[in-house]
N, C-alpha and C. Protein backbone atom coordinates (compact mmCIF):
# COMPACT_ATOMS: atom_id res chain seq x y z
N UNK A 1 29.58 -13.86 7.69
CA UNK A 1 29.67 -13.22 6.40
C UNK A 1 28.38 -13.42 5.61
N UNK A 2 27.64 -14.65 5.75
CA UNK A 2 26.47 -14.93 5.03
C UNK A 2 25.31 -13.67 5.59
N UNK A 3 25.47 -13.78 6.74
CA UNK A 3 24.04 -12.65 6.90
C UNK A 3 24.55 -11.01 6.32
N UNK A 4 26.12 -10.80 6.49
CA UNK A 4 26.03 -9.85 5.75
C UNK A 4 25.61 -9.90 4.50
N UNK A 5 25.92 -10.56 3.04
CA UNK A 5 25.61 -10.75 2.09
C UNK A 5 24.09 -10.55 1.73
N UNK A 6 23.75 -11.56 3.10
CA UNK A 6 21.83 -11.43 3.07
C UNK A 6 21.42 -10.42 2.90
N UNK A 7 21.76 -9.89 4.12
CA UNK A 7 21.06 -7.98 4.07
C UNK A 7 21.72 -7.56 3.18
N UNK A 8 22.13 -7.31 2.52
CA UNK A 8 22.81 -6.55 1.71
C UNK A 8 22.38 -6.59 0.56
N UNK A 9 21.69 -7.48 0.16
CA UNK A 9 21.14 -8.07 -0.71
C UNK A 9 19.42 -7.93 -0.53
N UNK A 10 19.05 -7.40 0.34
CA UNK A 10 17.89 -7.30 0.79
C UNK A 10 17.16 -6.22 0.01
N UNK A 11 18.03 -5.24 -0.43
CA UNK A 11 17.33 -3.99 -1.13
C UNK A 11 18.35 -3.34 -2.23
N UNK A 12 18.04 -2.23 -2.43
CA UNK A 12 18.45 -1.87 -3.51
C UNK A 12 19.95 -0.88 -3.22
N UNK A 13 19.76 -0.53 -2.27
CA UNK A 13 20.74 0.62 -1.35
C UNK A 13 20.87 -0.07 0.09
N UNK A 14 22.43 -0.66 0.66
CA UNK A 14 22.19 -0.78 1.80
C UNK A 14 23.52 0.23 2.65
N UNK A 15 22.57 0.00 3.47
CA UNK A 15 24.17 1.05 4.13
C UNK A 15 24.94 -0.01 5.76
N UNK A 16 25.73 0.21 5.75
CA UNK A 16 26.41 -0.83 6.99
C UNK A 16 26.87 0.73 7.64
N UNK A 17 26.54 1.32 9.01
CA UNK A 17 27.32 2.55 9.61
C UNK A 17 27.35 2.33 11.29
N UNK A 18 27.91 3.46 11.49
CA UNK A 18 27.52 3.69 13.11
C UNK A 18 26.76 4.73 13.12
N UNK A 19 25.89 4.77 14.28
CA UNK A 19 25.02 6.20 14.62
C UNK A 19 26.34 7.08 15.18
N UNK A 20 26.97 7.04 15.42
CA UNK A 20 28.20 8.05 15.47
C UNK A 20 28.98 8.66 14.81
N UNK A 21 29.06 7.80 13.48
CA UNK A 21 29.60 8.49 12.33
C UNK A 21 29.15 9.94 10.95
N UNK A 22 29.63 10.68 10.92
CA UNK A 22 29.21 11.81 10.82
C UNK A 22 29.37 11.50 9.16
N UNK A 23 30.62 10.60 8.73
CA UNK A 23 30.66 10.48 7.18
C UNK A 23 29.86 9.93 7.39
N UNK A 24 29.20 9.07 7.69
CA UNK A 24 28.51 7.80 7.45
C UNK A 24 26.60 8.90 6.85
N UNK A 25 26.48 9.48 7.82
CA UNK A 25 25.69 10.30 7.74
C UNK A 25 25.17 11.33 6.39
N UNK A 26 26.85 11.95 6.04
CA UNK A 26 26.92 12.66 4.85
C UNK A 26 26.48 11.51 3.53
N UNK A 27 27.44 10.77 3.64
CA UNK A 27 27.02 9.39 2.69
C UNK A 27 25.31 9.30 2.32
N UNK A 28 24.97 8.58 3.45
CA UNK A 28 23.01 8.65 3.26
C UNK A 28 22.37 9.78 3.31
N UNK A 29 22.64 10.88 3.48
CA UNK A 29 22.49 12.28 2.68
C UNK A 29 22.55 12.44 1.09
N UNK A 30 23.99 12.12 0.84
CA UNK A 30 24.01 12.21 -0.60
C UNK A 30 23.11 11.04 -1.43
N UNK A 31 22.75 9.82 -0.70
CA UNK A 31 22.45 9.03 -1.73
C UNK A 31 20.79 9.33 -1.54
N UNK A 32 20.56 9.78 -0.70
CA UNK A 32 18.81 9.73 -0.50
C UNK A 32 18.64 11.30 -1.00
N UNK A 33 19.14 12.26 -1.34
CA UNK A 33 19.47 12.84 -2.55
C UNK A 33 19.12 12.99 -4.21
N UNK A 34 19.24 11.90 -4.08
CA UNK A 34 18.81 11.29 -5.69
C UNK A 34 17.53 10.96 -5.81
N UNK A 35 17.00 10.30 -4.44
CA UNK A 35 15.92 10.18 -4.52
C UNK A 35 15.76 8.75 -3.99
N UNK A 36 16.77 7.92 -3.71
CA UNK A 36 17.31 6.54 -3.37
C UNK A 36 16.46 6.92 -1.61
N UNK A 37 16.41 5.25 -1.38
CA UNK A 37 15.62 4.83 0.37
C UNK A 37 16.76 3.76 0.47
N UNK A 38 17.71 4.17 0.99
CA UNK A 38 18.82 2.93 1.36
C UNK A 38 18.17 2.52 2.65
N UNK A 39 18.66 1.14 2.81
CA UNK A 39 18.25 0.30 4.08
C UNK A 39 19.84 0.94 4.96
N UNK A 40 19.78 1.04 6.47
CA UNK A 40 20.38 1.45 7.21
C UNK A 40 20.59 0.48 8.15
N UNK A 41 21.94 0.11 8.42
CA UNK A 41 22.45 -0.81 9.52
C UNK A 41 23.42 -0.14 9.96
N UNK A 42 22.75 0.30 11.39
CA UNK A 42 23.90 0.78 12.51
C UNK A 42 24.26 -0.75 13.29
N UNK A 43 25.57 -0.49 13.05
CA UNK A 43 26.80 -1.62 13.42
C UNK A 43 27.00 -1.98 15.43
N UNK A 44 26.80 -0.73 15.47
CA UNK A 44 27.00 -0.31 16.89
C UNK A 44 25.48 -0.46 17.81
N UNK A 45 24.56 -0.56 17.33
CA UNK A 45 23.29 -0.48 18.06
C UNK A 45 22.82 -2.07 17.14
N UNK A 46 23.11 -2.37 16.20
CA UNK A 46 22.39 -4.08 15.84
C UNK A 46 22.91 -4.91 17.03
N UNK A 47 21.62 -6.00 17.07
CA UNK A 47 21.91 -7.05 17.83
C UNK A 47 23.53 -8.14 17.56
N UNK A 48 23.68 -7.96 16.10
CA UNK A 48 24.96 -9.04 15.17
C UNK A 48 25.77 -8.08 14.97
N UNK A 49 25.98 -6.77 15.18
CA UNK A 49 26.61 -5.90 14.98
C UNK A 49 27.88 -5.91 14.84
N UNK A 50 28.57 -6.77 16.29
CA UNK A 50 30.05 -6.81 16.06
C UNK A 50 30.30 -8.21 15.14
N UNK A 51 29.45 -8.86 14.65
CA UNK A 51 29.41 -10.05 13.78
C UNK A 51 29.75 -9.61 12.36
N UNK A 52 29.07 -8.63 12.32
CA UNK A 52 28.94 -7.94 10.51
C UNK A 52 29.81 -7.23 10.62
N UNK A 53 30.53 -6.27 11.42
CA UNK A 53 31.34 -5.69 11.50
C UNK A 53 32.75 -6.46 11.34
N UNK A 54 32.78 -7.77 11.55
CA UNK A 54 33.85 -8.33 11.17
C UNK A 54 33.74 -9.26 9.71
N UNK A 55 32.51 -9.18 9.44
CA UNK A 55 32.54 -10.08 8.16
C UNK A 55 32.61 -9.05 6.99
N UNK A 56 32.18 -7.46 6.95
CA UNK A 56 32.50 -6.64 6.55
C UNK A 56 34.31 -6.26 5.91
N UNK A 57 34.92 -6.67 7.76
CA UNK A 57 36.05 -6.35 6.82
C UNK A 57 36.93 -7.50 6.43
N UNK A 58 36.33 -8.82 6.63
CA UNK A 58 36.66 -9.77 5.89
C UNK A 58 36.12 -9.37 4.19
N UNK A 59 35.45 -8.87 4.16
CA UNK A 59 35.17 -8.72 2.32
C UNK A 59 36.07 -8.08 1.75
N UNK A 60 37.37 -7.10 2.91
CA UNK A 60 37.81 -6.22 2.74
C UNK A 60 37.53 -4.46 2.61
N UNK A 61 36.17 -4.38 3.14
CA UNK A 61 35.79 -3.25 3.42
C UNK A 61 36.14 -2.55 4.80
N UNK A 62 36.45 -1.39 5.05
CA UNK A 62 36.66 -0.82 6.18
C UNK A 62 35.02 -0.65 6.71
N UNK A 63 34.70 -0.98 8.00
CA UNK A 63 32.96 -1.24 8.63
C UNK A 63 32.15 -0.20 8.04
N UNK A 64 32.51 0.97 8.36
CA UNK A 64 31.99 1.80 8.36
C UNK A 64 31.96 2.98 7.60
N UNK A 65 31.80 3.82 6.78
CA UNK A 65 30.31 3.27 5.98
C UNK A 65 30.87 1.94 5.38
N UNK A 66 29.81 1.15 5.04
CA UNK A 66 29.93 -0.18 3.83
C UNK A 66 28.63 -0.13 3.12
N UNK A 67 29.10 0.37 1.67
CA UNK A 67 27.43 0.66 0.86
C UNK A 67 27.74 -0.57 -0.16
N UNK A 68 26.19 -1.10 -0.29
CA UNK A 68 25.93 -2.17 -1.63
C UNK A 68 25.01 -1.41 -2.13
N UNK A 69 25.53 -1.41 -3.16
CA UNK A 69 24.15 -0.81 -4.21
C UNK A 69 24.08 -2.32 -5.05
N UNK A 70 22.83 -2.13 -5.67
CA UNK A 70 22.49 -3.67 -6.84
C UNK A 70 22.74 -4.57 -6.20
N UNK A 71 23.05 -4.93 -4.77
CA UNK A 71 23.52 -6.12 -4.35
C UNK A 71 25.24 -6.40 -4.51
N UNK A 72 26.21 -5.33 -4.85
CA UNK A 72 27.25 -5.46 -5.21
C UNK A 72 28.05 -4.27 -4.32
N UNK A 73 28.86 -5.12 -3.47
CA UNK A 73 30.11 -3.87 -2.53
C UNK A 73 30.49 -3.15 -3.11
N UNK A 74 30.24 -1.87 -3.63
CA UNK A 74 30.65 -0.76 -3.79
C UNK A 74 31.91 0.18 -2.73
N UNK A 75 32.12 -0.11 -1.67
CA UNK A 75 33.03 -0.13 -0.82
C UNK A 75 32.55 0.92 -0.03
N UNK A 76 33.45 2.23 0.80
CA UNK A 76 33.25 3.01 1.49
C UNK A 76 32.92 4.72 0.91
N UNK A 77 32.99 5.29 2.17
CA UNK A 77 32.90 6.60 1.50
C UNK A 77 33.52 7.42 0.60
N UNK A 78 35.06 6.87 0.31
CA UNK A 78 35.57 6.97 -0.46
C UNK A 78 35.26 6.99 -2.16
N UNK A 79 34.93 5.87 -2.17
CA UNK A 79 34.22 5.11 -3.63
C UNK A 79 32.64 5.58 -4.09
N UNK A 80 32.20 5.81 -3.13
CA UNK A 80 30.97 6.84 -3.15
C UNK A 80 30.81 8.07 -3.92
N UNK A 81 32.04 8.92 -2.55
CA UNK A 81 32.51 10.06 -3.59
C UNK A 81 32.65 10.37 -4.88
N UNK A 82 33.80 9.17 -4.62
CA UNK A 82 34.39 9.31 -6.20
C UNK A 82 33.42 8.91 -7.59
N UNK A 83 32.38 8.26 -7.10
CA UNK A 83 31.32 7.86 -8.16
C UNK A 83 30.53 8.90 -8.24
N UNK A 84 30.46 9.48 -7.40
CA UNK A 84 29.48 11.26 -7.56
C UNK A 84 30.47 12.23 -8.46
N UNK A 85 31.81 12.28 -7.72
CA UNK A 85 32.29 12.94 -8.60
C UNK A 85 32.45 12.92 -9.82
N UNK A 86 32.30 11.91 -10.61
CA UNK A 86 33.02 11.26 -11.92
C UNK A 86 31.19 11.00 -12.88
N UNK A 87 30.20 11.26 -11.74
CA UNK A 87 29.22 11.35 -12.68
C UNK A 87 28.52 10.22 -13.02
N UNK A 88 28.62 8.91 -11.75
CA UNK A 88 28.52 7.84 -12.21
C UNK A 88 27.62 7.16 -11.22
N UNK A 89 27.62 8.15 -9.84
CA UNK A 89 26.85 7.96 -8.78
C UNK A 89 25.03 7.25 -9.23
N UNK A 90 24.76 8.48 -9.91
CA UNK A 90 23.26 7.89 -10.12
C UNK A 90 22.99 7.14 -11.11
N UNK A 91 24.23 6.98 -12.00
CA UNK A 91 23.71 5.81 -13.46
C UNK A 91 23.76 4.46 -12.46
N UNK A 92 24.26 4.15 -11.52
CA UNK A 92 24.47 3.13 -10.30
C UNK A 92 23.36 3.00 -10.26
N UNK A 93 23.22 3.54 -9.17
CA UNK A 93 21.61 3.86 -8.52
C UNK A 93 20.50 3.54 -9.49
N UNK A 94 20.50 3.78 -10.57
CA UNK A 94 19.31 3.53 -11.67
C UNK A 94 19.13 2.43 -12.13
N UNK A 95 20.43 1.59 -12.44
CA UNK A 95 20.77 0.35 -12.76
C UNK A 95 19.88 -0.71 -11.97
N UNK A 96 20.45 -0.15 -10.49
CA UNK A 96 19.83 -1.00 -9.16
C UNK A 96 18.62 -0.80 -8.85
N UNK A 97 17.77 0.05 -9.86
CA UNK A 97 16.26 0.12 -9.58
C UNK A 97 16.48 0.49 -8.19
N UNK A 98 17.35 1.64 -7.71
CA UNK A 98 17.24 2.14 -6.31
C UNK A 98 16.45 3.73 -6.19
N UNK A 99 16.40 4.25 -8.09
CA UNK A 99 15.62 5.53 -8.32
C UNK A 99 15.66 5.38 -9.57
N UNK A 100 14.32 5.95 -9.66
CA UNK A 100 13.58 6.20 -11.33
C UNK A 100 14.02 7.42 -11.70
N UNK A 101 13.96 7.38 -13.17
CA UNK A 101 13.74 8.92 -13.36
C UNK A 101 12.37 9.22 -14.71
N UNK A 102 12.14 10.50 -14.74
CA UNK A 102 11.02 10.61 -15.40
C UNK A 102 11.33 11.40 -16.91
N UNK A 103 10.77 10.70 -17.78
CA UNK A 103 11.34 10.95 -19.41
C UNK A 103 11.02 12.49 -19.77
N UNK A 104 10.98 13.14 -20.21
CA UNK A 104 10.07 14.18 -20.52
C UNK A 104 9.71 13.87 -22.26
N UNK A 105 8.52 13.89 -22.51
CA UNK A 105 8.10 13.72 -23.27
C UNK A 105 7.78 15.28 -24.25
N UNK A 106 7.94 15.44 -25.44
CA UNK A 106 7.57 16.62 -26.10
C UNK A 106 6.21 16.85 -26.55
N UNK A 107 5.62 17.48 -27.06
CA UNK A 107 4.27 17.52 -27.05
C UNK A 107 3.81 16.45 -28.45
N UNK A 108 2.72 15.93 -27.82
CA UNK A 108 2.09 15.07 -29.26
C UNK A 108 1.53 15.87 -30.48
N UNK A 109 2.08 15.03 -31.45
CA UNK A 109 1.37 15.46 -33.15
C UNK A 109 0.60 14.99 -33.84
């Protein structure tokens, strides 16, 4: 469970997936989207893979997807969604210094 935490904690966006998973896919679509560089851990091709894959769902996450944004389990694709939908996806993301955004300034007087 500790090395999950580690990585996870490693950046600003992490993703826990399989290269087989097609949500998993849509997921880091939508978040690199915004403009976000999530770190990517395929579960199925890591060396600790079936290690994290069980300390994963000891946190109570289902493996695959498992997103941390800010360093904080945000959970699966589910919770993702629903944070896009509700409009809350990228105030996340901004928080976690995972994407900037740019002010627009009006003209000087």
């Amino acid at each position: 469970m500790d090395m999950v935490i580690k990585l996870g904690t490693s950046s600003a966006v992490v993703i826990f997936t399989k290269s087989s998973c097609c949500i998993s896919y849509s997921i880091e679509t939508l978040i690199r989207s915004f403009g976000a560089n999530p770190t990517i851990y395929e579960l199925d091709t890591h060396p600790n893979g079936k290690q994290m894959e069980k300390a994963l769902m000891e946190l109570g996450c289902q493996p695959t997807p498992a997103i941390i944004i800010g360093k904080e389990l945000v959970g699966g694709a589910n919770e993702i969604m629903s944070l896009n939908v509700r409009g809350k996806l990228k105030q996340l993301l901004i928080r976690a210094n995972a994407i900037w955004f740019k002010v627009e300034q009006g003209p000087l007087q």
